[in-house]
Protein backbone atom coordinates (compact mmCIF):
# COMPACT_ATOMS: atom_id res chain seq x y z
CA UNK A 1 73.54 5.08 -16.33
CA UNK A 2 75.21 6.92 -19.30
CA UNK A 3 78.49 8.85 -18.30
CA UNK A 4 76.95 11.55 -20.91
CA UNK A 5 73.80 12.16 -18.99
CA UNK A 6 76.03 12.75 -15.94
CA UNK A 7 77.75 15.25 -17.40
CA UNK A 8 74.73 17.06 -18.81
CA UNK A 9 73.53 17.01 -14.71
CA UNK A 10 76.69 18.35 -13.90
CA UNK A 11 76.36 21.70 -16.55
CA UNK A 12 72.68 22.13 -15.30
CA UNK A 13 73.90 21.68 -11.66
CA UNK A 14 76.78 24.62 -12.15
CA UNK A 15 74.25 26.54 -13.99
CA UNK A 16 71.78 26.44 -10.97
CA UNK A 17 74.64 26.79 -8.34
CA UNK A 18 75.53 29.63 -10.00
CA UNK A 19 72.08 31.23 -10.60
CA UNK A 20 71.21 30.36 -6.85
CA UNK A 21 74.45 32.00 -5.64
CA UNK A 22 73.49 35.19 -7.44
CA UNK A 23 69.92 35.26 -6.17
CA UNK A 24 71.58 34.30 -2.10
CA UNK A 25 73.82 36.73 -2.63
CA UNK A 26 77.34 33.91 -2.85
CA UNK A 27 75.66 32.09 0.80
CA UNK A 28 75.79 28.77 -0.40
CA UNK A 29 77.49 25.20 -0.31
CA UNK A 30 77.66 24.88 -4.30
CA UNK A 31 81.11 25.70 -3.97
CA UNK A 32 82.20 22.49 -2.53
CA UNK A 33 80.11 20.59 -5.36
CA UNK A 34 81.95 23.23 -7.82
């Protein structure tokens, strides 16, 4: 439950939202987590 490890999951999460939005082409409901 460390506020730092949630952070670090957040990065990795934009990081894949953003990779996965490149490889769908920008189809994708990351942008309401973003």
């Amino acid at each position: 439950m460390e506020l730092e490890l949630t952070q670090i999951q957040k990065d990795i999460l934009y990081a894949l939202i953003t990779l996965y939005k490149k490889k769908s082409g920008g189809s994708i409901k990351g942008e309401e987590i973003a």
